[in-house]
C-alpha atoms as a PDB file:
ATOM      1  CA  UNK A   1       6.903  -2.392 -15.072  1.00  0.00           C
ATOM      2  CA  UNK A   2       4.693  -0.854 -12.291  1.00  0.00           C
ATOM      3  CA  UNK A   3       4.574  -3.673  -9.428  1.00  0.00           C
ATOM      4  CA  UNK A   4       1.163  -3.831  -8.124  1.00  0.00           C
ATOM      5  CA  UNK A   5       0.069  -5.059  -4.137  1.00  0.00           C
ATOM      6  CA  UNK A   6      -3.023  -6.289  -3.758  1.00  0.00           C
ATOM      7  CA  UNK A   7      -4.595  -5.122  -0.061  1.00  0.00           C
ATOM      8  CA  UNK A   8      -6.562  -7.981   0.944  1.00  0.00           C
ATOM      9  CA  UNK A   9      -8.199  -6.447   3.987  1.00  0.00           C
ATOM     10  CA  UNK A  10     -11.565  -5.961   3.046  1.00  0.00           C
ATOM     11  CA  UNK A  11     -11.977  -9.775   2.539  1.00  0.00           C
ATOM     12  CA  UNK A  12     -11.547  -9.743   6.416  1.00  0.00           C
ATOM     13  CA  UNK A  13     -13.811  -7.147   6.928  1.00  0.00           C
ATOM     14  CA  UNK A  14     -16.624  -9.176   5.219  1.00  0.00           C
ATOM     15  CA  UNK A  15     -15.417 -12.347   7.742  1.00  0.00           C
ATOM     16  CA  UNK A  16     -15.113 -10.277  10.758  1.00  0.00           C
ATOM     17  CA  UNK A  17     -18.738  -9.158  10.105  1.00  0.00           C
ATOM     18  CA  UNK A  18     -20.249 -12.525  11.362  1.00  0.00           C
ATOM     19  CA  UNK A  19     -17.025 -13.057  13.269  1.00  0.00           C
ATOM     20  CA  UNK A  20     -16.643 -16.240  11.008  1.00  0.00           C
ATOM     21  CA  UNK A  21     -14.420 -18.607   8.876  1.00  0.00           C
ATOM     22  CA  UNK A  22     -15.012 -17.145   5.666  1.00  0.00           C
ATOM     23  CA  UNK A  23     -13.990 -15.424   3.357  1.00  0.00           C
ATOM     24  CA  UNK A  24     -10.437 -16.308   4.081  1.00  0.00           C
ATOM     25  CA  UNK A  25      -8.108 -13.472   3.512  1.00  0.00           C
ATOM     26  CA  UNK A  26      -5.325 -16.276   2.959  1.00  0.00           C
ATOM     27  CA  UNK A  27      -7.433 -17.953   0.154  1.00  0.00           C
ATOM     28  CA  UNK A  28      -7.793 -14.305  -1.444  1.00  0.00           C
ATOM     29  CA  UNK A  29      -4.213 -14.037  -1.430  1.00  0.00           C
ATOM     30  CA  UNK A  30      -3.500 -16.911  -3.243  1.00  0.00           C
ATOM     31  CA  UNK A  31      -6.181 -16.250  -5.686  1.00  0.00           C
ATOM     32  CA  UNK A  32      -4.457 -12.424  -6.147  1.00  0.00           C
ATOM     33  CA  UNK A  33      -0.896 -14.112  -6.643  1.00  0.00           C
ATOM     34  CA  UNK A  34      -3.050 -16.185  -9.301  1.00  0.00           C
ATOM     35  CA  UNK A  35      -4.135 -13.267 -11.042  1.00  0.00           C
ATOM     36  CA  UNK A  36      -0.666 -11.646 -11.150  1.00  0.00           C
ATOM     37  CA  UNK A  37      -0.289  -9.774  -7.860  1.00  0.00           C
ATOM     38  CA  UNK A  38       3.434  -8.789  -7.459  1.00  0.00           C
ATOM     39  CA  UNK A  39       2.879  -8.706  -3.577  1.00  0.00           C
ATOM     40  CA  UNK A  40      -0.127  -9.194  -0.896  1.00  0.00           C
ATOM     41  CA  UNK A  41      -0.689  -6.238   1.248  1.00  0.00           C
ATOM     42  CA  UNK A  42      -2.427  -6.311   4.940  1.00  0.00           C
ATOM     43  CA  UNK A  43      -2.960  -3.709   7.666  1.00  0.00           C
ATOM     44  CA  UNK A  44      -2.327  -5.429  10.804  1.00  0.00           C
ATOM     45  CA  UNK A  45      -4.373  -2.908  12.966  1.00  0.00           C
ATOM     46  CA  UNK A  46      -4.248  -2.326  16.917  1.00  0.00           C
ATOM     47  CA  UNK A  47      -8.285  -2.901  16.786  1.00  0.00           C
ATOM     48  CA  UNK A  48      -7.934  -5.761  15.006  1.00  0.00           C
ATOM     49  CA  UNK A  49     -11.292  -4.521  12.953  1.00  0.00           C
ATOM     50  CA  UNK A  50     -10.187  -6.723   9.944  1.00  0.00           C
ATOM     51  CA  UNK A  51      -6.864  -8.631   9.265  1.00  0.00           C
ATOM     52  CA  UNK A  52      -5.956 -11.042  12.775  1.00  0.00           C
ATOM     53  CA  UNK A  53      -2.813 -12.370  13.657  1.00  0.00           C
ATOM     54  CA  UNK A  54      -3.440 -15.345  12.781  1.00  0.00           C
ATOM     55  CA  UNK A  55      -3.414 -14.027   8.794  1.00  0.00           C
ATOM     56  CA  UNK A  56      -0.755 -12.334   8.983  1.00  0.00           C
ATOM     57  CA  UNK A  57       1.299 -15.462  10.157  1.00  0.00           C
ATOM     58  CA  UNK A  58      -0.078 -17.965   7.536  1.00  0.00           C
ATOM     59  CA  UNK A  59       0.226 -15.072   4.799  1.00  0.00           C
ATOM     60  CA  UNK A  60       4.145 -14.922   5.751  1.00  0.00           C
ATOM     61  CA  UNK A  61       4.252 -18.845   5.001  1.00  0.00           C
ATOM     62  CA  UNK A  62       2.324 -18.906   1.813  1.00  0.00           C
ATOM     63  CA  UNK A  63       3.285 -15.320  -0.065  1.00  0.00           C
ATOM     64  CA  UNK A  64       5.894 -16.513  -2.740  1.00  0.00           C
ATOM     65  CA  UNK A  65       5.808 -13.036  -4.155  1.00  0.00           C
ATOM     66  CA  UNK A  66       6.120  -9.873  -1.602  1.00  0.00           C
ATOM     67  CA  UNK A  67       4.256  -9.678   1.727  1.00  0.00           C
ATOM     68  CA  UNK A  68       3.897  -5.880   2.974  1.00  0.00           C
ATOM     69  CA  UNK A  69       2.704  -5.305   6.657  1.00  0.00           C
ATOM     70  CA  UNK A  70       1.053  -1.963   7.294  1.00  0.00           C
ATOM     71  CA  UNK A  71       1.146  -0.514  10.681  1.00  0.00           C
ATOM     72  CA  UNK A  72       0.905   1.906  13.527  1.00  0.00           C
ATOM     73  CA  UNK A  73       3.836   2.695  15.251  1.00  0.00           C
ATOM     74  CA  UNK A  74       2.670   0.397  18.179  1.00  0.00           C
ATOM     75  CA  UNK A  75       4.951  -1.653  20.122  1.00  0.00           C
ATOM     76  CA  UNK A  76       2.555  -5.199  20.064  1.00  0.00           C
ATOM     77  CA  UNK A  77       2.323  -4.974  16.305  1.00  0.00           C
ATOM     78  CA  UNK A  78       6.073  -3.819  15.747  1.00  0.00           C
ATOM     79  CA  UNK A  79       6.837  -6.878  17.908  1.00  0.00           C
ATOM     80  CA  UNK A  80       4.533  -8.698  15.724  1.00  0.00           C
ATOM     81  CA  UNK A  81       5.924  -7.516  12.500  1.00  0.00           C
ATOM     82  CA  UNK A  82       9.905  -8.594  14.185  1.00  0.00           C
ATOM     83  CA  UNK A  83       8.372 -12.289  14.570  1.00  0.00           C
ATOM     84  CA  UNK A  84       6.404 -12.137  11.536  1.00  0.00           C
ATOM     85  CA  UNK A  85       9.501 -10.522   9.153  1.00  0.00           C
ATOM     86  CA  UNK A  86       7.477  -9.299   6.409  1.00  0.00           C
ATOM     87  CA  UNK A  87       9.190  -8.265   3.041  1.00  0.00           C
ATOM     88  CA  UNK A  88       7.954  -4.792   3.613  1.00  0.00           C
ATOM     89  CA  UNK A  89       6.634  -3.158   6.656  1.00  0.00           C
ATOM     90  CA  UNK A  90       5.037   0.171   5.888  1.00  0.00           C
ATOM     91  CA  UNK A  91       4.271   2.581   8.679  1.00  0.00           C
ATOM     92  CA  UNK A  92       1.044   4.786   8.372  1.00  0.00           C
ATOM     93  CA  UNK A  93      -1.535   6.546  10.849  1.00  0.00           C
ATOM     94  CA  UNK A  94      -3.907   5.247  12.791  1.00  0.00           C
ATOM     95  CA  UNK A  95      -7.013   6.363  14.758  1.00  0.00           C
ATOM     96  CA  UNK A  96      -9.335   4.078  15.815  1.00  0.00           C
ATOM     97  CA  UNK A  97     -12.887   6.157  14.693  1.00  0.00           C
ATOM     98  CA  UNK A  98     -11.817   6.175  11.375  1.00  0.00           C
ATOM     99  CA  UNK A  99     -13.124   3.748   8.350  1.00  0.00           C
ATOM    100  CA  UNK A 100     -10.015   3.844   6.703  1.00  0.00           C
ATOM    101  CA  UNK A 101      -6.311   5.374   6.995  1.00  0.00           C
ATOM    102  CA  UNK A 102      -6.695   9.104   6.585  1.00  0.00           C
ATOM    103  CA  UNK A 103      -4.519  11.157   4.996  1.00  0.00           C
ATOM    104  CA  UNK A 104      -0.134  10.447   5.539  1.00  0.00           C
ATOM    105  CA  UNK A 105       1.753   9.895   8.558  1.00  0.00           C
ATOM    106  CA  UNK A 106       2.968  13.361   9.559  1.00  0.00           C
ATOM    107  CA  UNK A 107       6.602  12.449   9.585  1.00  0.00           C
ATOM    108  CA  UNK A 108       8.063  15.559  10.912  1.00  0.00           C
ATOM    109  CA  UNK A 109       5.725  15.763  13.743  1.00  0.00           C
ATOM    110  CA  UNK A 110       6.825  12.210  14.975  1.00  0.00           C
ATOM    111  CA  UNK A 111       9.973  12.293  13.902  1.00  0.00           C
ATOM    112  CA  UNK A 112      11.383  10.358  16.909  1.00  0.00           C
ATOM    113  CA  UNK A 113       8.583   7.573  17.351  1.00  0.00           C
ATOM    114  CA  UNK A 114       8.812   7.025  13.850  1.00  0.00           C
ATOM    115  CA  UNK A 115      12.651   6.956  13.982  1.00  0.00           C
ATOM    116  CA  UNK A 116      12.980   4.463  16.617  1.00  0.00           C
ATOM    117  CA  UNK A 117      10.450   2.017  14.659  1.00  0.00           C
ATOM    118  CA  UNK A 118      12.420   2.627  11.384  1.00  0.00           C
ATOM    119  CA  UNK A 119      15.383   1.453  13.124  1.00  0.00           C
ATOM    120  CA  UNK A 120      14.074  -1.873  14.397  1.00  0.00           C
ATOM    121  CA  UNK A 121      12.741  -3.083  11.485  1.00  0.00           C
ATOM    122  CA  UNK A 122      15.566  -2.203   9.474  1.00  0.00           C
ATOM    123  CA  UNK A 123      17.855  -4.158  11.789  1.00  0.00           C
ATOM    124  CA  UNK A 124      15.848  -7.351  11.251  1.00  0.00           C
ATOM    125  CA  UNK A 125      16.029  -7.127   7.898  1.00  0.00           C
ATOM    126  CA  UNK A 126      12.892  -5.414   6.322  1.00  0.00           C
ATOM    127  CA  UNK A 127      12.171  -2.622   3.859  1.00  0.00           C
ATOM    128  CA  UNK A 128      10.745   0.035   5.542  1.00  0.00           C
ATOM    129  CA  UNK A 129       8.301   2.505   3.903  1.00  0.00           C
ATOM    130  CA  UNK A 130       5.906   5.778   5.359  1.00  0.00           C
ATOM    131  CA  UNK A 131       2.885   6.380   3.988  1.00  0.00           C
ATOM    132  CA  UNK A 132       2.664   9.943   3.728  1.00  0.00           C
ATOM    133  CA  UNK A 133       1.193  13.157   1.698  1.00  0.00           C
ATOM    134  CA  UNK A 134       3.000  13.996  -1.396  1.00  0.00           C
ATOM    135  CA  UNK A 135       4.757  16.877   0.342  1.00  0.00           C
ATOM    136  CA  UNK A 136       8.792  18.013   0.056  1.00  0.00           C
ATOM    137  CA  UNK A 137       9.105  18.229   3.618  1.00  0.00           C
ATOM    138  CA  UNK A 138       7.614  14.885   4.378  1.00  0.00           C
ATOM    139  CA  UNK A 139       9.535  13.338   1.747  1.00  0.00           C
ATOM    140  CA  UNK A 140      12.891  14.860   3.148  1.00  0.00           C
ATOM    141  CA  UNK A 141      12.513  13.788   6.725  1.00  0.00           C
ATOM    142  CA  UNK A 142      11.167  10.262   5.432  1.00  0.00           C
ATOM    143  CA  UNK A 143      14.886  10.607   4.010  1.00  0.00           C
ATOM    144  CA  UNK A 144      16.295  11.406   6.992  1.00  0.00           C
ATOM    145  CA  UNK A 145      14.620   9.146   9.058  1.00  0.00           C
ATOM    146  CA  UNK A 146      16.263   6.340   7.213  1.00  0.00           C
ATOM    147  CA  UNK A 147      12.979   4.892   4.920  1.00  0.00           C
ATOM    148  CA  UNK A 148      13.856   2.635   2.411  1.00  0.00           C
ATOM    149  CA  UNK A 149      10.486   4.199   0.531  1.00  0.00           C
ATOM    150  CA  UNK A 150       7.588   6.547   0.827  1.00  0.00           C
ATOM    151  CA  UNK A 151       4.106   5.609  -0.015  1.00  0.00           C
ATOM    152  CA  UNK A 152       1.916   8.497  -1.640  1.00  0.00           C
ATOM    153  CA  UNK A 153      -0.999   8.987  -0.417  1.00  0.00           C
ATOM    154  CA  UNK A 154      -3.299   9.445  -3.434  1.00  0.00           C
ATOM    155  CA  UNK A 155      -6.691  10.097  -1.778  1.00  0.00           C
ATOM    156  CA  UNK A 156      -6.652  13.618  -2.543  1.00  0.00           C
ATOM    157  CA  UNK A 157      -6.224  12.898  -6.219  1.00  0.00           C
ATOM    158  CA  UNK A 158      -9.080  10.115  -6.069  1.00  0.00           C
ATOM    159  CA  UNK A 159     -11.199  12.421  -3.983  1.00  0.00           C
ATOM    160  CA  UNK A 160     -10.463  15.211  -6.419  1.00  0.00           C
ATOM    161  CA  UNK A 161     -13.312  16.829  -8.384  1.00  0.00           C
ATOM    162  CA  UNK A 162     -13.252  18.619 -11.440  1.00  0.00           C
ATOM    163  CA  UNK A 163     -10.359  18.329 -14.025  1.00  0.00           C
ATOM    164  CA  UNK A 164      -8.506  21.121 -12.532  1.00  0.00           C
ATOM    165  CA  UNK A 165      -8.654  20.041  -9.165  1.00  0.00           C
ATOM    166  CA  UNK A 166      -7.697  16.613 -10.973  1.00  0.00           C
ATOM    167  CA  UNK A 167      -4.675  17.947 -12.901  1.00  0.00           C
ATOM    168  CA  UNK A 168      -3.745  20.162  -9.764  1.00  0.00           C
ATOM    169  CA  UNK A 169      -3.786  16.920  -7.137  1.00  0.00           C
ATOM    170  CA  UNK A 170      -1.652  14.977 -10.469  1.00  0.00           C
ATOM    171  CA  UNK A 171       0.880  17.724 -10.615  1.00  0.00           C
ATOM    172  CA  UNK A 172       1.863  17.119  -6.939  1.00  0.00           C
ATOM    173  CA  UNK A 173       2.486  13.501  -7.299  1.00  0.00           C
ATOM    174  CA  UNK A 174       4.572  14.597 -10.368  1.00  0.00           C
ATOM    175  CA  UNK A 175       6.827  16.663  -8.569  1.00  0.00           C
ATOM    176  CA  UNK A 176       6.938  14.836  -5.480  1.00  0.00           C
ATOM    177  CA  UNK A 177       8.194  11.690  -7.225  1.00  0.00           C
ATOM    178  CA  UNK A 178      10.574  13.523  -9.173  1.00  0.00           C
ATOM    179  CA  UNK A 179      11.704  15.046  -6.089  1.00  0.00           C
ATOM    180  CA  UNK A 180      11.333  11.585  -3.738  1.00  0.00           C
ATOM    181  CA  UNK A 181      13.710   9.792  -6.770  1.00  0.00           C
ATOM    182  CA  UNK A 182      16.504  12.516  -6.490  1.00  0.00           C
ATOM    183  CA  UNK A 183      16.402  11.849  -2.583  1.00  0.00           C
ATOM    184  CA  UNK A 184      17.197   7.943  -3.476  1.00  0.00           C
ATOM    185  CA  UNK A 185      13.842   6.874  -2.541  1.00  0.00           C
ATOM    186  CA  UNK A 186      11.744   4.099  -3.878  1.00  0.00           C
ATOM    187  CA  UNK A 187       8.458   5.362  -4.482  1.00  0.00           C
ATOM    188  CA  UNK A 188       5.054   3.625  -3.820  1.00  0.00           C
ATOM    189  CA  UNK A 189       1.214   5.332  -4.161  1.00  0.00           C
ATOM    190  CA  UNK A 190      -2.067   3.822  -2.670  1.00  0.00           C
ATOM    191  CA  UNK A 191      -5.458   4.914  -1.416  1.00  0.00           C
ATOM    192  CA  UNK A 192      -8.589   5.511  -3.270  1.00  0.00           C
ATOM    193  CA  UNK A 193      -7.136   4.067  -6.327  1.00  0.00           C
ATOM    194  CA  UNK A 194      -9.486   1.891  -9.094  1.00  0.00           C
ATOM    195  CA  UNK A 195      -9.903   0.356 -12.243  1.00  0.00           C
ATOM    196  CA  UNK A 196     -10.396   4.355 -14.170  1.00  0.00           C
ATOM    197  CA  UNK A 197      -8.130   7.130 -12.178  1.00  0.00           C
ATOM    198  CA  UNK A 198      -5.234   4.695 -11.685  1.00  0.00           C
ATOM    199  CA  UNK A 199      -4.229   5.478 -15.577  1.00  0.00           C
ATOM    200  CA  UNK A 200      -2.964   8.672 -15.010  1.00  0.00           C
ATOM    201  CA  UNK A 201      -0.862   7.757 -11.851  1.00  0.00           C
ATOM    202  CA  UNK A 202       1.170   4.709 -14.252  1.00  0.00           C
ATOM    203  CA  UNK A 203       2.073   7.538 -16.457  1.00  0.00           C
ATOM    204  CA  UNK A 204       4.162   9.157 -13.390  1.00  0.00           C
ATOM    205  CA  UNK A 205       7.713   8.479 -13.963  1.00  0.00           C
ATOM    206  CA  UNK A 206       9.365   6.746 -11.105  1.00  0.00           C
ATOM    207  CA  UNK A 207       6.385   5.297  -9.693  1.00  0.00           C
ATOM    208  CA  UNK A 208       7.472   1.720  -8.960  1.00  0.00           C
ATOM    209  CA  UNK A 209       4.420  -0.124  -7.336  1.00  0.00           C
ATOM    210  CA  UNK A 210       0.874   0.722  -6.638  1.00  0.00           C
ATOM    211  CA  UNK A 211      -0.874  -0.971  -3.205  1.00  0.00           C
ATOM    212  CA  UNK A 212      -4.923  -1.110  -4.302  1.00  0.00           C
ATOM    213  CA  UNK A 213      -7.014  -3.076  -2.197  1.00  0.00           C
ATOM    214  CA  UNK A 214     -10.898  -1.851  -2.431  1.00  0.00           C
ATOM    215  CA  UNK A 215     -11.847  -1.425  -5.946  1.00  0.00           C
ATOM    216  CA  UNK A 216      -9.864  -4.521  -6.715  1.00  0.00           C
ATOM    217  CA  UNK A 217     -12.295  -6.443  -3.601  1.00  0.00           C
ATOM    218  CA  UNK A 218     -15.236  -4.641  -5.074  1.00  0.00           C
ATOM    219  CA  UNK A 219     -14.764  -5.883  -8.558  1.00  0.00           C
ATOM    220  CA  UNK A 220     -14.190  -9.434  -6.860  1.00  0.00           C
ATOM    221  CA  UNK A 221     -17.494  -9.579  -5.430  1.00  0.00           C
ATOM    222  CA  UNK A 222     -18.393  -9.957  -8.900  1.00  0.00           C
ATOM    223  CA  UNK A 223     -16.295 -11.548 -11.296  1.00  0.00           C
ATOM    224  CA  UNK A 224     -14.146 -13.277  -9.102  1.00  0.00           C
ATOM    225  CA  UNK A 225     -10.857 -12.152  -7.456  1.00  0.00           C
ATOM    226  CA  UNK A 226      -8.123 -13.787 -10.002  1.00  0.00           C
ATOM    227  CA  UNK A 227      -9.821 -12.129 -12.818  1.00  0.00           C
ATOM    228  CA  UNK A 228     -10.229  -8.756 -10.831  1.00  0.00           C
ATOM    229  CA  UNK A 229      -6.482  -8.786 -10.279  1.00  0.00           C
ATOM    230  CA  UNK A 230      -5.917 -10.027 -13.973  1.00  0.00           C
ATOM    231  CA  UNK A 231      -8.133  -6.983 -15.261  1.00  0.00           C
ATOM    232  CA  UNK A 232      -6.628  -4.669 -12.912  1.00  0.00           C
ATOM    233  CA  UNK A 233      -2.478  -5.776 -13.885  1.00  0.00           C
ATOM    234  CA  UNK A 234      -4.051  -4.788 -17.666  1.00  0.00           C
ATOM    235  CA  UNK A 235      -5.163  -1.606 -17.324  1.00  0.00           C
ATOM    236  CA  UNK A 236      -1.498  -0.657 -15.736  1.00  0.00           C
ATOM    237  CA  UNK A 237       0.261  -2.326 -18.162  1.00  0.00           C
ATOM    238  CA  UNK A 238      -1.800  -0.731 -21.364  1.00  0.00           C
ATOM    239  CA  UNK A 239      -1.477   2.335 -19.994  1.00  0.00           C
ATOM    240  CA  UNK A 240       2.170   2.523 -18.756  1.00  0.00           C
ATOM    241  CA  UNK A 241       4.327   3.826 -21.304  1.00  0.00           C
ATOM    242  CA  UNK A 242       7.293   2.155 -21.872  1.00  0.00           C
ATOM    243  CA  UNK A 243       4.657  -1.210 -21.985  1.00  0.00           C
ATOM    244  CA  UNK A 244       4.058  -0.074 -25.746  1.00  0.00           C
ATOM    245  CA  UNK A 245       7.749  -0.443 -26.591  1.00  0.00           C
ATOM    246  CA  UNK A 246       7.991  -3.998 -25.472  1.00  0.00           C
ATOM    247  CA  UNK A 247       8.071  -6.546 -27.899  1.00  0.00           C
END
């Protein structure tokens, strides 16, 4: 089954808007794990514009499931991520105008930054994954580079309009997947995903675990975030395939 991370960073945003106590990111996460979250997901950012240190500390101490750290290639949050030892660190861009991560890491264009962060957070112990774009070259130098996994990028798709452009954005995740698996790669997809377009992407064979972090907040504003995560976990599941053959 299709793990899925819930990105808890928005419930900082909505703290860090009155610079106050609440909502606690931390008290999200539980409430996630609750709900069936197979891992909490944070984006430790250089700005600190959302998630704080401080989270990311307590969130090592009470994630019983998978913690995954997303970051900049940045030597204070690298050091952080050394102290911290998250299950997964996963390396993606970062500019500081933007709302939210745009587009994939271009890989082959850092190939030696990206290398040399690889490398240390292998060597203490964590999985390392780059989020990139679905394409072949990213996904071979991601190889080469030593990643443990690649993260698709799946704003394109999300942002798609139109069924071809749809079926055109689903056809790349197809074949990079297939192409990602032959590599030996674990493969991960995120951005942009919600509670309707994220049933074609469980149909993708080889995807292994989705990071979703907005729509699930979104929904939580509303119904509350155990049941947004519970509601979320059923859609995968119902619309996964080999979920039908279970008993």
């Amino acid at each position: 089954m299709i793990r899925l991370g819930v990105n808890i960073d928005h419930v900082a945003t909505v703290r860090q808007a009155r610079r106050a106590k609440e909502p606690d990111p931390v008290a999200a996460a539980v409430l996630a794990m609750l709900g069936g979250a197979d891992g909490i997901t944070v984006h430790l950012r250089e700005d600190r514009r959302h998630i704080q240190d401080r989270d990311v500390h307590v969130l090592r101490e009470i994630v019983t499931t998978r913690l995954n750290l997303e970051l900049a290639a940045y030597e204070e949050i690298i050091q952080i991520a050394l102290k911290v030892k998250p299950d997964e660190a996963t390396l993606v861009p970062e500019k500081r105008q933007e709302l939210t991560t745009e587009g994939g890491l271009d890989v082959c264009a850092n190939a030696d930054a990206i290398r040399g962060a690889v490398d240390r957070l292998k060597a203490a112990g964590i999985h390392v994954s780059l989020f990139i774009d679905p394409h072949l070259e990213q996904i071979d130098m991601a190889k080469t580079l030593g990643a443990d996994a690649i993260e698709f990028q799946t704003a394109s798709y999300s942002e798609a309009v139109g069924a071809d452009a749809v079926a055109n954005e689903l056809a790349k995740l197809h074949t990079a997947t297939a192409h990602a698996k032959n590599r030996g790669l674990h493969v991960h997809m995120g951005h942009g995903l919600n509670y309707y377009n994220v049933k074609p992407i469980v149909r993708i064979p080889g995807v292994e675990e989705l990071n979703i972090g907005h729509s699930i907040v979104s929904r939580a504003v509303l119904v509350g975030f155990e049941r947004a995560v519970r509601e979320m976990k059923e859609v995968m599941q119902e619309h996964y395939p080999l979920a039908k053959k279970q008993p």
